[in-house]
C-alpha atoms as a PDB file:
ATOM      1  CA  UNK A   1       7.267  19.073   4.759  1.00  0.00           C
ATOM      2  CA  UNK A   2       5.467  19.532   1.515  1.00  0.00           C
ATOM      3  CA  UNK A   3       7.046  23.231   1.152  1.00  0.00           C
ATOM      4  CA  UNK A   4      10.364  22.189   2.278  1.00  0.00           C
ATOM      5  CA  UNK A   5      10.053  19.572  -0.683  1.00  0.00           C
ATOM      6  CA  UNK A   6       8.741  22.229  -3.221  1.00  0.00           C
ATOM      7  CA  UNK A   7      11.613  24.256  -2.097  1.00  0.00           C
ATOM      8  CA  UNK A   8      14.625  22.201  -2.602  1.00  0.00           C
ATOM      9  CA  UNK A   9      13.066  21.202  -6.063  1.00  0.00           C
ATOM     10  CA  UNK A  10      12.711  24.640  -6.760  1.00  0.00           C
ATOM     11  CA  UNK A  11      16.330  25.854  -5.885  1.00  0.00           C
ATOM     12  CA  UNK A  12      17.607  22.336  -7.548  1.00  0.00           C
ATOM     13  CA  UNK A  13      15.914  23.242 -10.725  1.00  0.00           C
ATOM     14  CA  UNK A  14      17.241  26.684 -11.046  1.00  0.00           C
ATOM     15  CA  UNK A  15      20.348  26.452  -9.639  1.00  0.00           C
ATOM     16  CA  UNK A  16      21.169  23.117 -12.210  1.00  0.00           C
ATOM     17  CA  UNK A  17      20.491  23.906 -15.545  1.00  0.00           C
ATOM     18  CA  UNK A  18      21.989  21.966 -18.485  1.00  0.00           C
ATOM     19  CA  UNK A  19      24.382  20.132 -15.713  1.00  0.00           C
ATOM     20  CA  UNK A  20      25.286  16.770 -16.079  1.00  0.00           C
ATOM     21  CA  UNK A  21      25.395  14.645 -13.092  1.00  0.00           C
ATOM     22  CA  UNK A  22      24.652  10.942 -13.846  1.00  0.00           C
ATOM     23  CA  UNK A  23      25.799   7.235 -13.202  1.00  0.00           C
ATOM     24  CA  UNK A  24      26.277   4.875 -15.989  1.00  0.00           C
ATOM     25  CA  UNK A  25      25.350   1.344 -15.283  1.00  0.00           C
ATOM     26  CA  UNK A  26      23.487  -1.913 -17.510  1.00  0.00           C
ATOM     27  CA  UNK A  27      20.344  -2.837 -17.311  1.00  0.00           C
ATOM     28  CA  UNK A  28      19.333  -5.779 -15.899  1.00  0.00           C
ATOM     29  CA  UNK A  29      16.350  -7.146 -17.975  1.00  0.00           C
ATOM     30  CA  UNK A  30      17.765  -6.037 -21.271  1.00  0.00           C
ATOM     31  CA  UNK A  31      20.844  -5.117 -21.031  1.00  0.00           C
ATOM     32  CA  UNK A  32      20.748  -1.578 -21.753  1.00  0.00           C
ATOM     33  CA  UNK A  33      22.807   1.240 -20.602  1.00  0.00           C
ATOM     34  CA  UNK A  34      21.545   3.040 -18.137  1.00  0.00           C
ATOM     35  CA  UNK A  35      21.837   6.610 -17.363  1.00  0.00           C
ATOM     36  CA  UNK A  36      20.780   7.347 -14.255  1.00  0.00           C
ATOM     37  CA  UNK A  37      20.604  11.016 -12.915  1.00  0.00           C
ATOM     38  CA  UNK A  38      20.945  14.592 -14.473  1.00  0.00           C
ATOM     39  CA  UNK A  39      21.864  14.434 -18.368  1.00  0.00           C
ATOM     40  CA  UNK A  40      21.657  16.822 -21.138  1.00  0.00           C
ATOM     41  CA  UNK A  41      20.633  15.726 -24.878  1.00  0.00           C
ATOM     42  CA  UNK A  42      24.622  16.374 -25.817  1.00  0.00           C
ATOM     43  CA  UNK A  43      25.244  13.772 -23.144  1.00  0.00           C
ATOM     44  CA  UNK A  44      22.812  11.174 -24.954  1.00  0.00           C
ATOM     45  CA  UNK A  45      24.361  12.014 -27.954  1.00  0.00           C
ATOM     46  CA  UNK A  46      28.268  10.783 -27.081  1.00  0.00           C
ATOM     47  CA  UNK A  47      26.883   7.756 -26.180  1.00  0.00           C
ATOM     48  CA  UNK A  48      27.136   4.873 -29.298  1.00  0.00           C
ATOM     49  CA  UNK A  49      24.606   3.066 -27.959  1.00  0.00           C
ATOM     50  CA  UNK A  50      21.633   5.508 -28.257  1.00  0.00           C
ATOM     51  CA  UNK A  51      21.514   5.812 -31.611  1.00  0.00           C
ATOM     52  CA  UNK A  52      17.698   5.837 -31.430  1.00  0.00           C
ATOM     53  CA  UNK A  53      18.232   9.564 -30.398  1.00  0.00           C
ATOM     54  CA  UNK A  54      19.093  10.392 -33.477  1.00  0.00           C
ATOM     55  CA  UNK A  55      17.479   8.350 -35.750  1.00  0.00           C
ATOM     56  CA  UNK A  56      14.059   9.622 -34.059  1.00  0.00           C
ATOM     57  CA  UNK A  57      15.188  13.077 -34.252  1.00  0.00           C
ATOM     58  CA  UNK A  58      15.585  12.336 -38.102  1.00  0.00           C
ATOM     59  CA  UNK A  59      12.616  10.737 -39.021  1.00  0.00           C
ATOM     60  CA  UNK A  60      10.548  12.866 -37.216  1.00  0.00           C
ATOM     61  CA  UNK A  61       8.621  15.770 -39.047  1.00  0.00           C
ATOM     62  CA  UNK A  62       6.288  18.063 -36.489  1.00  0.00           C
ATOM     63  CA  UNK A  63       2.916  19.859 -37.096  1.00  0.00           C
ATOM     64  CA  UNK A  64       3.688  22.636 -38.252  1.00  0.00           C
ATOM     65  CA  UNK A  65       0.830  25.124 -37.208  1.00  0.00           C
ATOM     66  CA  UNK A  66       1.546  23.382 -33.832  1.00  0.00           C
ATOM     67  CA  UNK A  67       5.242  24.704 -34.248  1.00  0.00           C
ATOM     68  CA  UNK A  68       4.259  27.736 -34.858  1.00  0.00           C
ATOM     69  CA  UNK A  69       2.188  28.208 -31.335  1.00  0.00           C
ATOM     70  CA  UNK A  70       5.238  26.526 -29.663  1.00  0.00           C
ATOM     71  CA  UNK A  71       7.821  29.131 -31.359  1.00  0.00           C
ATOM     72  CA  UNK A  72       5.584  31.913 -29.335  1.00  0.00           C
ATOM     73  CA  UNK A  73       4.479  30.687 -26.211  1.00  0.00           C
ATOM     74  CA  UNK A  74       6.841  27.388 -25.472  1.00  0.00           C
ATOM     75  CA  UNK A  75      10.067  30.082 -24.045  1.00  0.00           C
ATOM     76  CA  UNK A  76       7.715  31.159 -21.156  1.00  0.00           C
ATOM     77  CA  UNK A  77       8.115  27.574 -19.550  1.00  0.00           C
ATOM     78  CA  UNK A  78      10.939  25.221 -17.914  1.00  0.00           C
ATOM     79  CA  UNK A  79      10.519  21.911 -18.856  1.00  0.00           C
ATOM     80  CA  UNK A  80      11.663  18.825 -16.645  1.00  0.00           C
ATOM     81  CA  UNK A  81      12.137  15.729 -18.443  1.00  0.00           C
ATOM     82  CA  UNK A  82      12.640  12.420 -16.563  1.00  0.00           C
ATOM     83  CA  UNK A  83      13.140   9.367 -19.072  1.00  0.00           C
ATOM     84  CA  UNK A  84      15.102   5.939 -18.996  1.00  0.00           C
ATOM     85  CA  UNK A  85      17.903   5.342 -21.554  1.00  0.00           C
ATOM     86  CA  UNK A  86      16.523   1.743 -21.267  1.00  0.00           C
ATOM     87  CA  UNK A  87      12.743   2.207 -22.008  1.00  0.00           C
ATOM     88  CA  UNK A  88      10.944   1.695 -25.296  1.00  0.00           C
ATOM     89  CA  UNK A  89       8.526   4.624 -24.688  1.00  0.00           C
ATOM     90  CA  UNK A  90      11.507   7.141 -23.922  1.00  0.00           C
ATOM     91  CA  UNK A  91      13.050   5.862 -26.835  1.00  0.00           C
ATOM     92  CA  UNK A  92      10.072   6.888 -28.507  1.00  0.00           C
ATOM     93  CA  UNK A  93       9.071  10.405 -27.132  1.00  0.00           C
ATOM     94  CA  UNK A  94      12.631  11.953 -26.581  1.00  0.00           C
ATOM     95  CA  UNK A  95      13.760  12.453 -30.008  1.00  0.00           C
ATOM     96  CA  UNK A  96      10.692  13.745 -30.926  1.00  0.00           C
ATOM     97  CA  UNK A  97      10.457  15.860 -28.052  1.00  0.00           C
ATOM     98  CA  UNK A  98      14.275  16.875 -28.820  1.00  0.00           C
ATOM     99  CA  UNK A  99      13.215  17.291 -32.757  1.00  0.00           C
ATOM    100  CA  UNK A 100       9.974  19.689 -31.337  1.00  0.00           C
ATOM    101  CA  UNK A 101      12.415  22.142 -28.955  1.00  0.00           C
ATOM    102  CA  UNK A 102      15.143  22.279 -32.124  1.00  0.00           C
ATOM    103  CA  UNK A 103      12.531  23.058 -34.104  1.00  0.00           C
ATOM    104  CA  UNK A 104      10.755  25.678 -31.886  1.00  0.00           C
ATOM    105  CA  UNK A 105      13.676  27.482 -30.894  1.00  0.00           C
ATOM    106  CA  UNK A 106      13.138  26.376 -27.018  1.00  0.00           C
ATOM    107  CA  UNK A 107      15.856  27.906 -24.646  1.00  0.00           C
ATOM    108  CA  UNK A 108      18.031  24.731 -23.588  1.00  0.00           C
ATOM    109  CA  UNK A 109      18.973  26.617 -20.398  1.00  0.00           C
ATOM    110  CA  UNK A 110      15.169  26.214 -19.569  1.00  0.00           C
ATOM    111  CA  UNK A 111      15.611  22.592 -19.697  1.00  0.00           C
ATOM    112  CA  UNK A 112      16.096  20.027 -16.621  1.00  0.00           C
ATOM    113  CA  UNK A 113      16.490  16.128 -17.762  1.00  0.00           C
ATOM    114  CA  UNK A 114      17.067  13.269 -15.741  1.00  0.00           C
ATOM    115  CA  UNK A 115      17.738   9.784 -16.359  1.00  0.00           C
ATOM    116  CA  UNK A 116      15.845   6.919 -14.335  1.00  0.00           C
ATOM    117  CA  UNK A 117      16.358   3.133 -13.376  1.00  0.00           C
ATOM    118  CA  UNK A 118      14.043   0.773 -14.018  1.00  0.00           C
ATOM    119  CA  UNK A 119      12.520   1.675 -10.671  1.00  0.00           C
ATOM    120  CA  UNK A 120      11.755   5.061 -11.832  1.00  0.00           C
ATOM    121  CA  UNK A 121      14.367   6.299  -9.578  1.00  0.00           C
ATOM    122  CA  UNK A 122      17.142   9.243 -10.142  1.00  0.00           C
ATOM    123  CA  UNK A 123      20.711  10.150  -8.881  1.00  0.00           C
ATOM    124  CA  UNK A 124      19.093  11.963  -6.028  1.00  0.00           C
ATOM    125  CA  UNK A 125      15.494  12.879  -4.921  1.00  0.00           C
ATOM    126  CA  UNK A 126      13.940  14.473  -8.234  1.00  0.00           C
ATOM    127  CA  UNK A 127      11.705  10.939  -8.914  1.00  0.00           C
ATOM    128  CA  UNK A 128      10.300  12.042  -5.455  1.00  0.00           C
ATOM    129  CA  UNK A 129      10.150  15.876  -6.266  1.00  0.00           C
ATOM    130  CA  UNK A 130       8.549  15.453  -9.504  1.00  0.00           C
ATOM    131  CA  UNK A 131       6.019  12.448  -8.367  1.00  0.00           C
ATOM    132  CA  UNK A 132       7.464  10.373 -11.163  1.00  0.00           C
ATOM    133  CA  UNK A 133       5.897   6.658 -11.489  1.00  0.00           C
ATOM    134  CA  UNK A 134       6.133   6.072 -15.259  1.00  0.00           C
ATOM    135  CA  UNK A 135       8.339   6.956 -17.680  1.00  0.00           C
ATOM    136  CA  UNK A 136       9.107   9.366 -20.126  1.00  0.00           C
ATOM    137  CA  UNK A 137       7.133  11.960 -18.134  1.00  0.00           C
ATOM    138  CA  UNK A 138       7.587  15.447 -19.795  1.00  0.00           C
ATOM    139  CA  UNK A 139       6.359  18.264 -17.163  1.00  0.00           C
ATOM    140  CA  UNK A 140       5.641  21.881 -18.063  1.00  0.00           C
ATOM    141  CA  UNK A 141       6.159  24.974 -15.444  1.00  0.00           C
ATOM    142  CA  UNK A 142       5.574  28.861 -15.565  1.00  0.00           C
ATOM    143  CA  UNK A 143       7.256  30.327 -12.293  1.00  0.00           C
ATOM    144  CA  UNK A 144       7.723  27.037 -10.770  1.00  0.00           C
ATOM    145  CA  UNK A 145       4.348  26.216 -10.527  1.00  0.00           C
ATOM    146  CA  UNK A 146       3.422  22.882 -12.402  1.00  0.00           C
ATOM    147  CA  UNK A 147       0.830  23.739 -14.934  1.00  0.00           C
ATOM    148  CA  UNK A 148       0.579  20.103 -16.716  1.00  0.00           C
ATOM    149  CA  UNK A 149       2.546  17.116 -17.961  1.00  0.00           C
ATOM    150  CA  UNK A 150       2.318  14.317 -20.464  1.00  0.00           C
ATOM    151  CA  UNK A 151       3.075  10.985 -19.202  1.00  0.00           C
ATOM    152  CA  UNK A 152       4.638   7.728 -20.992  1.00  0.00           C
ATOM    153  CA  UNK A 153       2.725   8.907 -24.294  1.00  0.00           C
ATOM    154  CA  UNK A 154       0.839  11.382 -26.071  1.00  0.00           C
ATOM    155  CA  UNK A 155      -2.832  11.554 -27.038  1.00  0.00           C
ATOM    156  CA  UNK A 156      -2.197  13.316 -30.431  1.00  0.00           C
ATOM    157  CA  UNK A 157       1.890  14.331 -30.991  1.00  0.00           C
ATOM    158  CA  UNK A 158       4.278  15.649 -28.497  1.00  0.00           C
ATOM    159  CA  UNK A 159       3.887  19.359 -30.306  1.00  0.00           C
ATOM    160  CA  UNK A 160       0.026  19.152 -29.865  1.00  0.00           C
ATOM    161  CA  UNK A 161       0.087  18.099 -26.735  1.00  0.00           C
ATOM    162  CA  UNK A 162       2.312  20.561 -25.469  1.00  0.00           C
ATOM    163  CA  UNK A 163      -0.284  23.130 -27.406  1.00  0.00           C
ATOM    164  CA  UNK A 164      -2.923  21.577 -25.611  1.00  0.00           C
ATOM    165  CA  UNK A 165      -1.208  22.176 -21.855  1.00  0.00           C
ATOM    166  CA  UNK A 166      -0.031  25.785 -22.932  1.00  0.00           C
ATOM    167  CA  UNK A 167      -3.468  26.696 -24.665  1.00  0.00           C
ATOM    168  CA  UNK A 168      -5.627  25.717 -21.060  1.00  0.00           C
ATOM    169  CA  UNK A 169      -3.038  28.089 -19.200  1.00  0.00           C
ATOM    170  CA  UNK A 170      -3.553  31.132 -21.378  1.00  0.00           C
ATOM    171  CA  UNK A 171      -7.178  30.518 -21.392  1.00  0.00           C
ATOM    172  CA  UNK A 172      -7.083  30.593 -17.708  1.00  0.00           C
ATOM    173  CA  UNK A 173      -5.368  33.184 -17.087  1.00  0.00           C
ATOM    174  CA  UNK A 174      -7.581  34.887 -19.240  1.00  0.00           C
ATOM    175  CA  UNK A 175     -10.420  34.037 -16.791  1.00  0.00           C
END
């Protein structure tokens, strides 16, 4: 069952790059809108409401030797991205995260995002795929194989810690 899963996650992840396929709804507790599903950063960006997108993309100002690493090594991964347009710590990570890939040149095609509820939960089965319990969770992959993720915050800066994830894989693949 297990490979069946990894399967259909697989084929869903190549087969739906920068797609949009998402449900629009209000949240309950604060009354935020909620995009729930497959979304791309354009989609966030039509949306009034999400202005923090932008303004975090603004303030934000990466590492810059960290940049540098990314610019070389961050193109040999897909990145999945599941986040709620309602959550605090989303609204925290993503438009750095965002400000990091612009920054770094990262491939947008290599990119899956999905929206979640409150109840961590997508459009379809990718909360189950991707083992999702908190949110933002930012997960790294070199031919489909998971080699780390950062989860609902960073320890240093989303750059670094994406480094940090990169950096063990080449050093064990060196091994």
């Amino acid at each position: 069952m297990k490979l069946f899963l990894l399967a259909v996650a697989v084929m869903m992840h190549v087969s739906a790059f920068a797609q949009s396929d998402y449900e629009v709804s209000k949240d309950k507790e604060n009354g935020a809108v909620v995009y729930k599903g497959q979304v791309t950063f354009e989609d966030l960006r039509k949306e009034p409401s999400f202005n923090w997108l932008q303004r975090g993309e603004t303030a934000y100002k990466p590492d810059t030797a960290a940049i540098r690493f990314l610019k070389q090594y961050l193109p040999n991964y897909e990145m999945v991205v599941v986040f709620g347009t309602w959550c605090d710590d989303s609204h925290i990570l993503v438009p750095k995260l965002s400000k990091v890939m612009q920054v770094a040149g990262y491939p947008m095609a290599k990119l899956s995002m999905y929206g979640a509820d409150r109840a961590k939960q997508t459009k379809n089965i990718e909360h189950k795929l991707y083992r999702i319990e908190r949110v933002p969770t930012i997960i790294l992959y070199q031919n489909h194989v998971e080699i780390g993720r950062i989860v609902e915050s960073v320890n240093k800066s989303i750059e670094e810690d994406l480094a940090v994830i990169i950096q063990k894989q080449l050093d064990a693949e060196k091994k």
